[in-house]
C-alpha atoms as a PDB file:
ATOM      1  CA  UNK A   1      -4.277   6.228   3.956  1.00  0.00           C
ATOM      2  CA  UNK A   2      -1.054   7.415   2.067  1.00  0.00           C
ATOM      3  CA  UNK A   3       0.927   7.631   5.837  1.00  0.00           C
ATOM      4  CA  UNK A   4      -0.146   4.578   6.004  1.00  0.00           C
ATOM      5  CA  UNK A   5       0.950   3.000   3.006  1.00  0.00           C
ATOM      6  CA  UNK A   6       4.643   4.557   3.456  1.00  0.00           C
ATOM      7  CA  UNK A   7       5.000   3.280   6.738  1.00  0.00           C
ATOM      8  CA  UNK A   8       3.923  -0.085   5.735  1.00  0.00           C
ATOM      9  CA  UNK A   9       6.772   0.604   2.807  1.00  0.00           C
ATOM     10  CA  UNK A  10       9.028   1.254   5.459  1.00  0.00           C
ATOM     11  CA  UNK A  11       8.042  -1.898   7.743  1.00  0.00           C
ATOM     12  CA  UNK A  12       6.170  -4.363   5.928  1.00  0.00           C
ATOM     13  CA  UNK A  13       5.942  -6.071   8.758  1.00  0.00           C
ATOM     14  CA  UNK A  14       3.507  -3.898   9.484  1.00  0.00           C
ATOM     15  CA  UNK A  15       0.933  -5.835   7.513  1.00  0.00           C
ATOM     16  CA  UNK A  16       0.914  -8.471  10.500  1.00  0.00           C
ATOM     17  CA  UNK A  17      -0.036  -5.869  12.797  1.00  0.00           C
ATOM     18  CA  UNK A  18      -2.422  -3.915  11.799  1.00  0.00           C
ATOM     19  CA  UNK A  19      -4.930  -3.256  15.006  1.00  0.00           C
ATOM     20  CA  UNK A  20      -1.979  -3.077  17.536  1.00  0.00           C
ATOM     21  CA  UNK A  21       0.498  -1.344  15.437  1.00  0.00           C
ATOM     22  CA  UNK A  22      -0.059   0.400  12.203  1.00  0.00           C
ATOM     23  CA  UNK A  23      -3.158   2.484  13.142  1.00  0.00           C
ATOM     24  CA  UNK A  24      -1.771   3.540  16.094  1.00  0.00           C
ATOM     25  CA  UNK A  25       1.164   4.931  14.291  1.00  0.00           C
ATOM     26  CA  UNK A  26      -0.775   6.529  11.631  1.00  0.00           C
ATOM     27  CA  UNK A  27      -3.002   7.880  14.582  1.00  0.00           C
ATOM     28  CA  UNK A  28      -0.817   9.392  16.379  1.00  0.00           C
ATOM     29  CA  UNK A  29       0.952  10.768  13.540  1.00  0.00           C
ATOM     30  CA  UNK A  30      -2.416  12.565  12.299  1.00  0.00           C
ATOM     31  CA  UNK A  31      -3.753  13.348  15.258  1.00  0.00           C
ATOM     32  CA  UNK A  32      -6.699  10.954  15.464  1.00  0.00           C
ATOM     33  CA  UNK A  33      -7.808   7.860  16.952  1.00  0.00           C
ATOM     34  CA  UNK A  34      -7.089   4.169  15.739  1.00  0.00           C
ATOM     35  CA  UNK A  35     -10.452   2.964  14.823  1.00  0.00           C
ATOM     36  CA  UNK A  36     -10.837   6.298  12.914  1.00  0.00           C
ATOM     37  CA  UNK A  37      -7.653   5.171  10.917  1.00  0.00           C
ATOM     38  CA  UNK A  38      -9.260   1.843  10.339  1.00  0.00           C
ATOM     39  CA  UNK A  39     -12.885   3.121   9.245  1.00  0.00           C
ATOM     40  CA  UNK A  40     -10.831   6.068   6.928  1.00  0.00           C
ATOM     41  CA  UNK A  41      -8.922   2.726   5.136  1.00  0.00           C
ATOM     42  CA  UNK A  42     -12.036   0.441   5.023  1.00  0.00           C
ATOM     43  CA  UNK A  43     -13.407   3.561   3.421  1.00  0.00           C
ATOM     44  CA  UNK A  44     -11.616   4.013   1.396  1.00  0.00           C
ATOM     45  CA  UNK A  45     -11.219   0.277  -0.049  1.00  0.00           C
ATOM     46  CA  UNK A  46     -14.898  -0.160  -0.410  1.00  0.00           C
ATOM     47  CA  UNK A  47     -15.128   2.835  -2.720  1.00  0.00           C
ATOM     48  CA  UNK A  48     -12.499   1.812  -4.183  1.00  0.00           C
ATOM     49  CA  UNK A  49     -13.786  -1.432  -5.215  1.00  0.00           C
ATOM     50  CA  UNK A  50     -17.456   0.180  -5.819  1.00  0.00           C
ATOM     51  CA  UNK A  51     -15.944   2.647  -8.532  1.00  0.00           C
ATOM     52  CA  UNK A  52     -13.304   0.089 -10.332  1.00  0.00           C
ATOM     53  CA  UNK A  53     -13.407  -3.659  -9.126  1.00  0.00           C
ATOM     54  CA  UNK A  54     -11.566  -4.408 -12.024  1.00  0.00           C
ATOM     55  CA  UNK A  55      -8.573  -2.434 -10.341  1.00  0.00           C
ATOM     56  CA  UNK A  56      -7.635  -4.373  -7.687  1.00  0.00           C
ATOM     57  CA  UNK A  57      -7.396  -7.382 -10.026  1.00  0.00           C
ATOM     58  CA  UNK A  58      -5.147  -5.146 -11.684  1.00  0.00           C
ATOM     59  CA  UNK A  59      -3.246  -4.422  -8.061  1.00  0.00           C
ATOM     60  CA  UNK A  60      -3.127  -8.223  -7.427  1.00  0.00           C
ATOM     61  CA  UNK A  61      -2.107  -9.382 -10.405  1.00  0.00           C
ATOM     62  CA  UNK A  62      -4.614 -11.950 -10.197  1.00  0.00           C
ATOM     63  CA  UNK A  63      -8.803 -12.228 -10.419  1.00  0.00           C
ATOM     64  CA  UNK A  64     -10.463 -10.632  -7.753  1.00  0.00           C
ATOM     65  CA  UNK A  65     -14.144 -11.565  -7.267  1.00  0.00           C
ATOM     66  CA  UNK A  66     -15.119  -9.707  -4.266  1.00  0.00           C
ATOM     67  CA  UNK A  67     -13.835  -6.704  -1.867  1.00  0.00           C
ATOM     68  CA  UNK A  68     -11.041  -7.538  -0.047  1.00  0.00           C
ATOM     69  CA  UNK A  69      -9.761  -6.887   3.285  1.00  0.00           C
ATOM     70  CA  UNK A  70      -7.981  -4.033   4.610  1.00  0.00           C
ATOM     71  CA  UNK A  71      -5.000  -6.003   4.928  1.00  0.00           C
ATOM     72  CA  UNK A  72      -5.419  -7.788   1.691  1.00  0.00           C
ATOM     73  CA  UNK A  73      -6.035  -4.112   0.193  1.00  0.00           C
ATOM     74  CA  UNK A  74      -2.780  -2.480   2.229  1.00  0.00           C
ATOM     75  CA  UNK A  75      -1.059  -5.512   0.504  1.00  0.00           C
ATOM     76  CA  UNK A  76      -1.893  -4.928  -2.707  1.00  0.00           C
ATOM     77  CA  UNK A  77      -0.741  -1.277  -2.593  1.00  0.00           C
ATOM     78  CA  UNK A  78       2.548  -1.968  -0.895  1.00  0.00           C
ATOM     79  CA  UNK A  79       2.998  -4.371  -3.666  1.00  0.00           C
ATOM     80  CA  UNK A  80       2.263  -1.902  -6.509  1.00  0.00           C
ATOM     81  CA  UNK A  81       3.872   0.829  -4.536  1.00  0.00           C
ATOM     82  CA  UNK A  82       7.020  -1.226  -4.230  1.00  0.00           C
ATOM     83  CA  UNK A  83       7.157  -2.247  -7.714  1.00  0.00           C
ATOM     84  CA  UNK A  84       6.882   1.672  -9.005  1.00  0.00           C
ATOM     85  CA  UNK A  85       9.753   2.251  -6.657  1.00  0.00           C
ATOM     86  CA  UNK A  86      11.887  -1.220  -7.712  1.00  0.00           C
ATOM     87  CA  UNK A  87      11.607   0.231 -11.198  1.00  0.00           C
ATOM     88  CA  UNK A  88      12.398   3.750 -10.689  1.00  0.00           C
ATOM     89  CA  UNK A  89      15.177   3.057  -8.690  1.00  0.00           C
ATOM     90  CA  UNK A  90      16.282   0.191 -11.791  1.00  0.00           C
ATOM     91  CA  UNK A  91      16.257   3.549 -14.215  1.00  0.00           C
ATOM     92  CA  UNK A  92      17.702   5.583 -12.167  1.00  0.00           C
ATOM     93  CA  UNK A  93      20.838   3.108 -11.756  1.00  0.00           C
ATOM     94  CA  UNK A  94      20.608   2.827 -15.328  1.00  0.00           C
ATOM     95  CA  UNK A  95      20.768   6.223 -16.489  1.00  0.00           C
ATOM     96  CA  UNK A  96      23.865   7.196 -14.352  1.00  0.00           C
ATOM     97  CA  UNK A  97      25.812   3.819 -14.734  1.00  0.00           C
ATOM     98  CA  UNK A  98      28.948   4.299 -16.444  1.00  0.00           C
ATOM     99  CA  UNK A  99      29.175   3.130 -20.057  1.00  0.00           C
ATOM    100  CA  UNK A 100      28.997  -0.382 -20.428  1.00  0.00           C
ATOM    101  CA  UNK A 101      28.265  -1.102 -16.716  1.00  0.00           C
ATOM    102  CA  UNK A 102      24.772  -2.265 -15.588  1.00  0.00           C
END
């Protein structure tokens, strides 16, 4: 899930892809077959949404009424994910700006 997740924050083109790239990738990478990537992530969405459905509303920034995909839930944490790093990277520019400069 997570290799998958920072390759899609790599390539978010990725997203468009998912069946004939992206699990493939994150196969190979951990040793294991695509559709075992794909039942891992749908695995790990519906348990997600079973546990805290009011998450991925949070994730989406908008209402979510029922489970979503696995590309609608790889979306929503590439979002998120993106916006953590946007932000820390905003700080970090910030913080070692000279004086006056931002």
């Amino acid at each position: 899930m997570l290799v998958a997740v920072e390759l899609i924050l790599e390539d978010v083109d990725l997203l468009g892809s998912l069946t004939k790239t992206l699990y493939p990738k994150v196969a190979a990478m951990c040793e294991m077959n695509a559709g075992a990537v794909e039942r891992n992530i749908r695995f790990c969405a519906t348990k997600t949404w079973e546990a805290n459905p009011a998450l991925f509303t949070e994730l989406a920034q908008r209402p979510i009424s029922q489970p979503p995909t696995i590309g609608d839930f790889l979306f929503m944490l590439y979002n998120y994910m993106d916006d953590i790093l946007f932000e820390r990277c905003q700080i970090h520019q910030t913080a070692h700006s000279p004086a006056g400069s931002v």
